[in-house]
Protein backbone atom coordinates (compact mmCIF):
# COMPACT_ATOMS: atom_id res chain seq x y z
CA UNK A 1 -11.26 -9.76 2.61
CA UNK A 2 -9.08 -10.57 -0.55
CA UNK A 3 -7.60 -14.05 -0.17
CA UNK A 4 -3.69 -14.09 -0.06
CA UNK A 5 -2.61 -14.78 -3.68
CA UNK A 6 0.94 -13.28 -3.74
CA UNK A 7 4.09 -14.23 -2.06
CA UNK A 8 7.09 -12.38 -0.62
CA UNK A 9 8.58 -12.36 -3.97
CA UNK A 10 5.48 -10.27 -5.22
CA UNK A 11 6.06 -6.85 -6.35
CA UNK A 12 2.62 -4.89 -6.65
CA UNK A 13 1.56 -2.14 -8.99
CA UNK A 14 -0.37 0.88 -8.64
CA UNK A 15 -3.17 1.06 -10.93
CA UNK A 16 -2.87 3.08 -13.54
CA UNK A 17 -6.64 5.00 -13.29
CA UNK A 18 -5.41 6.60 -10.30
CA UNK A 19 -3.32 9.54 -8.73
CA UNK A 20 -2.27 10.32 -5.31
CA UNK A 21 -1.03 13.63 -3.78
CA UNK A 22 0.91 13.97 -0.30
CA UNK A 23 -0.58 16.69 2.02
CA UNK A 24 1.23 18.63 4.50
CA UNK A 25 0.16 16.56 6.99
CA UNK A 26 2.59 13.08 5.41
CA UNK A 27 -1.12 11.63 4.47
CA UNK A 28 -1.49 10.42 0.71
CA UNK A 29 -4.61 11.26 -0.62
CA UNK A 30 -5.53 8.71 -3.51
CA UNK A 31 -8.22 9.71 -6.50
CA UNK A 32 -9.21 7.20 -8.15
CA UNK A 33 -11.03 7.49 -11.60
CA UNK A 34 -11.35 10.75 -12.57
CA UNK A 35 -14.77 11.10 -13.70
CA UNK A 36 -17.96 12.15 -12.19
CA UNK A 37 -17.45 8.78 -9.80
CA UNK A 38 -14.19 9.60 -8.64
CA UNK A 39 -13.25 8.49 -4.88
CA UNK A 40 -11.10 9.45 -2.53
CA UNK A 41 -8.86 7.53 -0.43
CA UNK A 42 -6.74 9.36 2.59
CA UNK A 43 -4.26 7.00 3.67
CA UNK A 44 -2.04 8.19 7.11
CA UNK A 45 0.55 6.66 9.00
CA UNK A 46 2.96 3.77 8.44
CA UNK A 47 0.58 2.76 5.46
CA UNK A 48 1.84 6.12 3.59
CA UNK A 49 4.91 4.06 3.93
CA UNK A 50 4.13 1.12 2.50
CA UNK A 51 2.20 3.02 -0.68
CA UNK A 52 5.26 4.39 -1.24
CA UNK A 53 7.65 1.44 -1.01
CA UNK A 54 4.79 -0.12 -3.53
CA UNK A 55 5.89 2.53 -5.95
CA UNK A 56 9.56 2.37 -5.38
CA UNK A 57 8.58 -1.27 -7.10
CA UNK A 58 9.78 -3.17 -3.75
CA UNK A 59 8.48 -6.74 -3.30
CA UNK A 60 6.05 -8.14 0.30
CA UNK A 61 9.55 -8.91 1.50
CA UNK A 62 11.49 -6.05 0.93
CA UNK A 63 8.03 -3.84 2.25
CA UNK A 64 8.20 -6.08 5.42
CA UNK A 65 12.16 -5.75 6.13
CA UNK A 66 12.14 -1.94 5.18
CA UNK A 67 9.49 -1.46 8.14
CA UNK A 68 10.97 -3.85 9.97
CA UNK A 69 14.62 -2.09 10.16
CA UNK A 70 12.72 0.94 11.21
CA UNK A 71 10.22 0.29 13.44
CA UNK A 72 10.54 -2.14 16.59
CA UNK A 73 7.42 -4.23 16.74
CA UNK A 74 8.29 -7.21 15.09
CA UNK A 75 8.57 -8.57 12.31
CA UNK A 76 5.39 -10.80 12.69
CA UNK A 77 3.34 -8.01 13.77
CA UNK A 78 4.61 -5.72 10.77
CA UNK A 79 3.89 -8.50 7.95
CA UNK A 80 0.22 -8.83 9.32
CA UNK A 81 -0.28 -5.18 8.92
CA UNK A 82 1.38 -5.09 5.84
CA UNK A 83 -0.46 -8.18 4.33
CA UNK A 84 -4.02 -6.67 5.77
CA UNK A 85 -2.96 -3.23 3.84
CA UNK A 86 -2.32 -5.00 0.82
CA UNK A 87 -5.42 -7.23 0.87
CA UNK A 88 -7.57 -3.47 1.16
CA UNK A 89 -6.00 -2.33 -1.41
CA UNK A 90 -6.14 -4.93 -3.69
CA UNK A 91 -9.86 -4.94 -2.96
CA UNK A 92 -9.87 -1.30 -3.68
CA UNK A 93 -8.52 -1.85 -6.96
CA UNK A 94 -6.15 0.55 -6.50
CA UNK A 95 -2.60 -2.23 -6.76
CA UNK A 96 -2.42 -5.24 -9.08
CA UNK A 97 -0.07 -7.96 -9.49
């Protein structure tokens, strides 16, 4: 797993080799390259969420308070997820700093 180098005050961005499509179902299907290697990402649930507040250009604190206001886990509980998430996709090469 990626070690944490960003802060609250980071605001990701997606990477620019890629493209992502909403299905009917609310998943986001993400492409990345598109050449012979391209892969394919299907991300579902609250983490559709967070892709998109990534491209609305909102920083780890304004990702973790949007969720927060909405859903009633916790604010603890919703930064893990969202900091796991972020850590994939970073790995994934799909978001940069």
């Amino acid at each position: 797993m990626a070690s944490k180098n960003y802060t609250d005050d980071t605001v990701f961005k997606k990477s620019e080799e890629i493209v992502d499509r909403k299905n009917n179902n609310e998943n986001i299907i993400v492409l990345m390259k598109m050449d012979d290697s391209s892969s394919f990402y299907k991300i579902k649930g609250v983490a559709t969420e967070v892709w998109e507040l990534i491209g609305e250009g909102k920083n780890v604190k304004n990702i973790v308070a949007d969720l927060d206001a909405k859903y009633s886990v916790g604010d603890v509980k919703i930064r893990k997820d969202v900091e796991n998430f972020l850590d994939e996709l970073l790995e994934m090469d799909v978001i940069s700093i």
